[in-house]
C-alpha atoms as a PDB file:
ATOM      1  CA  UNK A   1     -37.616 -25.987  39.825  1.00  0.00           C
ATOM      2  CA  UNK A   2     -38.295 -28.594  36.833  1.00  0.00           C
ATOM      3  CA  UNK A   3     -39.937 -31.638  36.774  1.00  0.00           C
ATOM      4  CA  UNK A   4     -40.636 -34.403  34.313  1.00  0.00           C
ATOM      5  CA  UNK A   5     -44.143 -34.599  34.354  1.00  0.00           C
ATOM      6  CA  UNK A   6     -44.332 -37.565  31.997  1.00  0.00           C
ATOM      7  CA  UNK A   7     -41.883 -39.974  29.782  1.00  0.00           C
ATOM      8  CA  UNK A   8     -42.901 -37.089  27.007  1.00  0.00           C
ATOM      9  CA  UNK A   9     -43.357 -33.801  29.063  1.00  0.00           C
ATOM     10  CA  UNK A  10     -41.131 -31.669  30.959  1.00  0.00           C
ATOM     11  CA  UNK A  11     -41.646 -28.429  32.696  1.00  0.00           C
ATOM     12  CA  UNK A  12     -39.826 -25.540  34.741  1.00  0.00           C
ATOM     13  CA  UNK A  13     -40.122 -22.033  36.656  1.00  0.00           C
ATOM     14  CA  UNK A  14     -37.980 -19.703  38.531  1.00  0.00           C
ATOM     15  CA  UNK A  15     -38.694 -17.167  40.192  1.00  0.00           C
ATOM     16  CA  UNK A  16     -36.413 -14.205  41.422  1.00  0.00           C
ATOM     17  CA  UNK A  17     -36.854 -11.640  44.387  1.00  0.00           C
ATOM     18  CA  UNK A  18     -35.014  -8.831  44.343  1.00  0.00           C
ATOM     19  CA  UNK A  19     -36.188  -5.955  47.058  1.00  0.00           C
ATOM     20  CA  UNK A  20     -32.588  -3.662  46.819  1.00  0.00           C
ATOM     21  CA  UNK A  21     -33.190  -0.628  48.199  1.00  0.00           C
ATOM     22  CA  UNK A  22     -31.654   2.460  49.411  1.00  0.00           C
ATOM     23  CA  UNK A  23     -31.239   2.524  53.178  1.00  0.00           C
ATOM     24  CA  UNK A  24     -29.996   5.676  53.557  1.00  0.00           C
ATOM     25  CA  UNK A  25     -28.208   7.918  50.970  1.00  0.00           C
ATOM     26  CA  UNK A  26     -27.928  11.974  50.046  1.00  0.00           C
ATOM     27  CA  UNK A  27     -27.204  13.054  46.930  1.00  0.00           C
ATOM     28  CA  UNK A  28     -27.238  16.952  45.956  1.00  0.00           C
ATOM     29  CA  UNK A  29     -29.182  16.494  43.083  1.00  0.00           C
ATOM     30  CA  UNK A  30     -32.106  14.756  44.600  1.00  0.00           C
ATOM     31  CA  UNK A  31     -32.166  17.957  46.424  1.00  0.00           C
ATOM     32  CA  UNK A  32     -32.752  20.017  43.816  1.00  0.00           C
ATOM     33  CA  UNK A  33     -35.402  17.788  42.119  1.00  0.00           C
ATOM     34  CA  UNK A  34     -37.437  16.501  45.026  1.00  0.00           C
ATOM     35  CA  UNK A  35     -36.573  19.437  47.691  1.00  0.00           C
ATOM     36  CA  UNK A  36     -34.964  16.288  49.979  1.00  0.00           C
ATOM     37  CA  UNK A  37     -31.460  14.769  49.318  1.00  0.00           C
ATOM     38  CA  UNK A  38     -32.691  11.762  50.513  1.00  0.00           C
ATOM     39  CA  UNK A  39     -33.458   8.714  48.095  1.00  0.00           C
ATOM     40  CA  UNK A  40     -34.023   6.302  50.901  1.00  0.00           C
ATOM     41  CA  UNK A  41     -36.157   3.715  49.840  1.00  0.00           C
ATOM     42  CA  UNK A  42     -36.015   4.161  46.166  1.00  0.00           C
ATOM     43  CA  UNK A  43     -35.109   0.958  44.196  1.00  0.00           C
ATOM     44  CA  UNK A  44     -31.321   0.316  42.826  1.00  0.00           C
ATOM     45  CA  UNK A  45     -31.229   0.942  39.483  1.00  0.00           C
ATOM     46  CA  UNK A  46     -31.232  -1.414  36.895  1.00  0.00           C
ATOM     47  CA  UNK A  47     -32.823  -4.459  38.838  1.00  0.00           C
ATOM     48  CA  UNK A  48     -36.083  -6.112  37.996  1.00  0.00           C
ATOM     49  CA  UNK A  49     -37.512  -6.297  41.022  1.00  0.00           C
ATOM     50  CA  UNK A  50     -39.198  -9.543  40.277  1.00  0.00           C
ATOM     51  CA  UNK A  51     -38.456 -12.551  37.776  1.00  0.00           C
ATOM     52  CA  UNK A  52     -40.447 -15.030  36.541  1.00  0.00           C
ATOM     53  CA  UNK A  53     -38.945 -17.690  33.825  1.00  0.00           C
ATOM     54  CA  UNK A  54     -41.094 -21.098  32.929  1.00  0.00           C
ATOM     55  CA  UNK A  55     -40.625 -23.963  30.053  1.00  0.00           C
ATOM     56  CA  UNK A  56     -42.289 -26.520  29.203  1.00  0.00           C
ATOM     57  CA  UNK A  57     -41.085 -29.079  26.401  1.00  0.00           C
ATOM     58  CA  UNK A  58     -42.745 -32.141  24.913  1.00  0.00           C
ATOM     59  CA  UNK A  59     -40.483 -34.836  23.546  1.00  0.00           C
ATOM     60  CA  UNK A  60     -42.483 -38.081  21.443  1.00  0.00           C
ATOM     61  CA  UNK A  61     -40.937 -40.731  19.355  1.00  0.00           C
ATOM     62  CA  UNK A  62     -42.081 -40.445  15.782  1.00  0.00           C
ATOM     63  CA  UNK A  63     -40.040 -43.384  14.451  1.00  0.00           C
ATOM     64  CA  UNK A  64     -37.026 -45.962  15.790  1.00  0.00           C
ATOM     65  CA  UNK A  65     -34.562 -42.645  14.834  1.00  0.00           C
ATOM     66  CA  UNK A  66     -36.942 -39.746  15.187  1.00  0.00           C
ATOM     67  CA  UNK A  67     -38.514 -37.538  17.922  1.00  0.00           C
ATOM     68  CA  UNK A  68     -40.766 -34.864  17.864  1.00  0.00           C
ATOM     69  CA  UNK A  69     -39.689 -31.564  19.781  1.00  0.00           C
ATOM     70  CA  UNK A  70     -42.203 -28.923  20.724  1.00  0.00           C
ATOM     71  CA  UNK A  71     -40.841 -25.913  23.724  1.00  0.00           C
ATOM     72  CA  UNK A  72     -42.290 -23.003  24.991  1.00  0.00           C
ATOM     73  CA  UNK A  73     -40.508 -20.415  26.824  1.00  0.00           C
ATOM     74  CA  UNK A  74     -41.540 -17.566  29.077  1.00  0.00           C
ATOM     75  CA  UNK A  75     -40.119 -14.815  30.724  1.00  0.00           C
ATOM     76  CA  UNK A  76     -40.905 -11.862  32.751  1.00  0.00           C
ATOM     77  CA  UNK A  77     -38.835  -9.236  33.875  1.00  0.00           C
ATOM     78  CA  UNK A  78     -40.797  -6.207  35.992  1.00  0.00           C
ATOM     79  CA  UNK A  79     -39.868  -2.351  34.839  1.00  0.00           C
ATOM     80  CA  UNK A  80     -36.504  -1.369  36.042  1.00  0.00           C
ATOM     81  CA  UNK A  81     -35.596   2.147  36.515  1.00  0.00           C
ATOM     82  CA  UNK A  82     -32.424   4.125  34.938  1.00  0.00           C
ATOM     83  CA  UNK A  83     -30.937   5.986  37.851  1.00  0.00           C
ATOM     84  CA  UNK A  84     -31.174   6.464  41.606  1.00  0.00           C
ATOM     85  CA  UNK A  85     -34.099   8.517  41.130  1.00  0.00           C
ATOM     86  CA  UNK A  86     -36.105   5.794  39.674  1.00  0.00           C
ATOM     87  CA  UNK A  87     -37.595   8.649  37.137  1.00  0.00           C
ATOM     88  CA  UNK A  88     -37.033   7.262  33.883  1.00  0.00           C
ATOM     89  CA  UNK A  89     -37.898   3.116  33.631  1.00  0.00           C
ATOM     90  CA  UNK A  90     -38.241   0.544  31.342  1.00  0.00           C
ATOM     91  CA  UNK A  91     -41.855  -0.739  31.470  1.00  0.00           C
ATOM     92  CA  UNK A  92     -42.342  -4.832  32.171  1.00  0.00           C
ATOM     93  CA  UNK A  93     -40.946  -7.071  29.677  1.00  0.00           C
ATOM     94  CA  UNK A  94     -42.494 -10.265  28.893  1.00  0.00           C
ATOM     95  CA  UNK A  95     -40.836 -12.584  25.812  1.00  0.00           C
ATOM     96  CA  UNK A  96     -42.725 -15.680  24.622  1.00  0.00           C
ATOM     97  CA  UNK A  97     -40.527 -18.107  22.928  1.00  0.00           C
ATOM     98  CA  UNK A  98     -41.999 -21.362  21.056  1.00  0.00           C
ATOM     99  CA  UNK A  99     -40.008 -23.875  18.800  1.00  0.00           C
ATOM    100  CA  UNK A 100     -40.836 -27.231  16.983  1.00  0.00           C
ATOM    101  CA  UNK A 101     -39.138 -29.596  15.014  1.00  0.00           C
ATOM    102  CA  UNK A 102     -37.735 -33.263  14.599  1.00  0.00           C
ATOM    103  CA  UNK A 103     -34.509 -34.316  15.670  1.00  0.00           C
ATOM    104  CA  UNK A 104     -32.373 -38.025  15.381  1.00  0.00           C
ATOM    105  CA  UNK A 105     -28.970 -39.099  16.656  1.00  0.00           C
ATOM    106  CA  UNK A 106     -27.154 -36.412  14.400  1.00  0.00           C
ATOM    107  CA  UNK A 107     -29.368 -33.854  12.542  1.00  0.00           C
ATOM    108  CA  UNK A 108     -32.169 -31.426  13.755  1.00  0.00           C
ATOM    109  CA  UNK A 109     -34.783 -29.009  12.511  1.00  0.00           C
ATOM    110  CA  UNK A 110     -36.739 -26.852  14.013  1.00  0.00           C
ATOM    111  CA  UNK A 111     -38.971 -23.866  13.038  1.00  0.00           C
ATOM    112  CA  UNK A 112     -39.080 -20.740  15.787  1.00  0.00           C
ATOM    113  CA  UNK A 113     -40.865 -17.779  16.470  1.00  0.00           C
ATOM    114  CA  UNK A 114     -39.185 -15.665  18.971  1.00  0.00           C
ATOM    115  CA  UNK A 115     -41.056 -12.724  21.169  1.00  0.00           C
ATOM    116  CA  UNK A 116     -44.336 -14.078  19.707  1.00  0.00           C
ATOM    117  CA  UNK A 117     -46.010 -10.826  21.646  1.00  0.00           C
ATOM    118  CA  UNK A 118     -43.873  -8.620  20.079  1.00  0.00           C
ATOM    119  CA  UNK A 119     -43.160  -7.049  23.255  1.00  0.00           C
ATOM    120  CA  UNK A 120     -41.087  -4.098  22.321  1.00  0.00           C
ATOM    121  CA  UNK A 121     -40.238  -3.010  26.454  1.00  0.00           C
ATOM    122  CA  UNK A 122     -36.408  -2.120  26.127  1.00  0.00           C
ATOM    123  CA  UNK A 123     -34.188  -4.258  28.239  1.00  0.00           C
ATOM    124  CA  UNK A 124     -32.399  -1.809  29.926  1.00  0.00           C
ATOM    125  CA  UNK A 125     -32.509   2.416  29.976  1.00  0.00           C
ATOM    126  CA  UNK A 126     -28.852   4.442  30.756  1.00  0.00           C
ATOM    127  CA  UNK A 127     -28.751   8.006  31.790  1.00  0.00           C
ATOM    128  CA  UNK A 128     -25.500   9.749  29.765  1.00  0.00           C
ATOM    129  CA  UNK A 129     -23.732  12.745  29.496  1.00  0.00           C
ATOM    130  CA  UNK A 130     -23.269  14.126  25.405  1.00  0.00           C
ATOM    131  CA  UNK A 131     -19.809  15.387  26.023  1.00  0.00           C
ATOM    132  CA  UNK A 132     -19.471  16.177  22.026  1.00  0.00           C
ATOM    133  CA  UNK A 133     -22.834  18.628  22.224  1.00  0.00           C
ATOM    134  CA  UNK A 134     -22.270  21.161  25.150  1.00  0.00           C
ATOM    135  CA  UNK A 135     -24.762  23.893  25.302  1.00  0.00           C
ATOM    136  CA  UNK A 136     -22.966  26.826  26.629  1.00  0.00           C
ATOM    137  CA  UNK A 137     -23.224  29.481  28.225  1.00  0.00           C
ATOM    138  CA  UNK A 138     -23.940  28.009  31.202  1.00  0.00           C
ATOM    139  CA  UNK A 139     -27.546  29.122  33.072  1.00  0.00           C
ATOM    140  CA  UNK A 140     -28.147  28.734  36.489  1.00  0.00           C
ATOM    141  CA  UNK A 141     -32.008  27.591  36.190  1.00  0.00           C
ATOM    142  CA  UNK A 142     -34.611  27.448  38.573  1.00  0.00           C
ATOM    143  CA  UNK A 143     -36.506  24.546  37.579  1.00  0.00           C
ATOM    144  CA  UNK A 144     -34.026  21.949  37.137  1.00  0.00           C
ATOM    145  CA  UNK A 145     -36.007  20.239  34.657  1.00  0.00           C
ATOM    146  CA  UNK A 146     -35.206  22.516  32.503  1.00  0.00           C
ATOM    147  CA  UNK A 147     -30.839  22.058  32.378  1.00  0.00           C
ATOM    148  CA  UNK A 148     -31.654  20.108  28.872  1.00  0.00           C
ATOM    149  CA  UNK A 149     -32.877  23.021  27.165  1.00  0.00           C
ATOM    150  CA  UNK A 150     -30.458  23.588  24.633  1.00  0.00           C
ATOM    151  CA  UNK A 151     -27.876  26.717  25.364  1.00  0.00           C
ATOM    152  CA  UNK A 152     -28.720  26.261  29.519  1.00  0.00           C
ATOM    153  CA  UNK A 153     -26.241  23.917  30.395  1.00  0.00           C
ATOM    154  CA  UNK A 154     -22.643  22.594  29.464  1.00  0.00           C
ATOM    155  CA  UNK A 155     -23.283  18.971  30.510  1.00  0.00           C
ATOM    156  CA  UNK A 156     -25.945  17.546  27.985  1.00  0.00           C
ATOM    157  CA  UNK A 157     -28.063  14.688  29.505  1.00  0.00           C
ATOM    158  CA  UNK A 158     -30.736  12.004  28.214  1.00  0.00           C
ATOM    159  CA  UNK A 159     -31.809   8.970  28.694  1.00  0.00           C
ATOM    160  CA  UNK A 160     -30.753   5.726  25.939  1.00  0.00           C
ATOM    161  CA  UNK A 161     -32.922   3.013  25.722  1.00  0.00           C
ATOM    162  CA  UNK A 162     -32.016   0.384  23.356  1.00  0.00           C
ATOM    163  CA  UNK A 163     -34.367  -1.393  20.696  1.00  0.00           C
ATOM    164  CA  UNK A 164     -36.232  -4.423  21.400  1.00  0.00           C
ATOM    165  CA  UNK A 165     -36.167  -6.946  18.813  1.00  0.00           C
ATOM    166  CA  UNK A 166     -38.858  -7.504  16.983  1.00  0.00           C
ATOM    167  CA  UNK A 167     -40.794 -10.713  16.698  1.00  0.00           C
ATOM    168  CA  UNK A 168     -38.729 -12.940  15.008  1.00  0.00           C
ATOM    169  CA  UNK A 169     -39.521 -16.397  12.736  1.00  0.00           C
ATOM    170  CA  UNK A 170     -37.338 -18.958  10.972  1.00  0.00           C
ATOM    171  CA  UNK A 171     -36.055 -22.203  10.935  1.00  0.00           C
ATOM    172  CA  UNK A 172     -32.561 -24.325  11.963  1.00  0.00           C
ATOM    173  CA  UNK A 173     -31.363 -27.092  10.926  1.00  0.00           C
ATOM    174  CA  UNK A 174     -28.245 -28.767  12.593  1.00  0.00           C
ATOM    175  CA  UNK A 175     -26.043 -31.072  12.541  1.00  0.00           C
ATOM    176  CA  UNK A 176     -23.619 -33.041  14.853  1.00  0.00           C
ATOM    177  CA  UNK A 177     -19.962 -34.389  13.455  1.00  0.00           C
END
């Protein structure tokens, strides 16, 4: 939704539901680590469950050629989780964007600073499989949780979780041909 508050202001939000679920589904491993091979009702992964996004941007005439630009953005994305066993997740992620600057016809600057927060939540987290780095001889553990210690298993797992950028600063300037 966006509306134009003003001849100078204009502001949005969005807003995004997503309740995916497992209805009904077995899977051998869930046996070992819960005692059940059901994961009914645990969350798909790699969804955000809920989504928030907002703006709002103030436009002013500074001259006959110039405007003013001032923007905020806002996002929100809830913890998502890396497998069907919603073990490992992300944590929320919330990214604060502002910009200002002057524009005309053909040129612009602005200055930035993106992920004012800093908010370092990764984006998304991937279960893998280190095919280079077997551990062999294979054990037959009791505890499952321990199949990652190395020289029990010959199928190496983990969890990746990429960086989050840092808070960012700087400045653009454009022009249009």
């Amino acid at each position: 939704m966006q509306a134009k508050l003003s001849p100078e202001f204009t502001a949005g939000i969005s807003y995004s539901l997503n309740d995916a679920k497992f209805k009904k589904f077995d899977d051998s491993e869930a046996a070992n680590l819960f005692g059940d091979p059901s994961v009914a009702g645990k969350l798909v992964p790699n969804i955000s469950r809920n989504q928030v996004a907002a703006f709002a941007e103030y436009v002013r005439p500074v001259s006959n050629s110039l405007d003013f630009t001032a923007r905020a953005d806002l996002s929100f994305n809830e913890s998502k989780f890396a497998q069907i066993y919603n073990l490992a997740e992300t944590g929320d992620k919330i990214l604060l964007n502002l910009r200002a600057g002057i524009k005309s016809e053909n040129w612009n600057f602005t200055v930035f600073v993106d992920n004012v927060t800093n908010n370092r939540a990764p984006s998304t987290v991937i279960r893998w499989v280190d095919q280079l780095n077997l551990n062999v001889p294979q054990v037959v553990n009791a505890n499952p949780a321990q199949n990652n210690v190395p020289g029990t298993t010959t199928s190496e797992r983990g969890f990746q979780y990429p960086l989050a950028r840092k808070r960012q600063f700087g400045m653009t300037l454009g022009y249009n041909f």
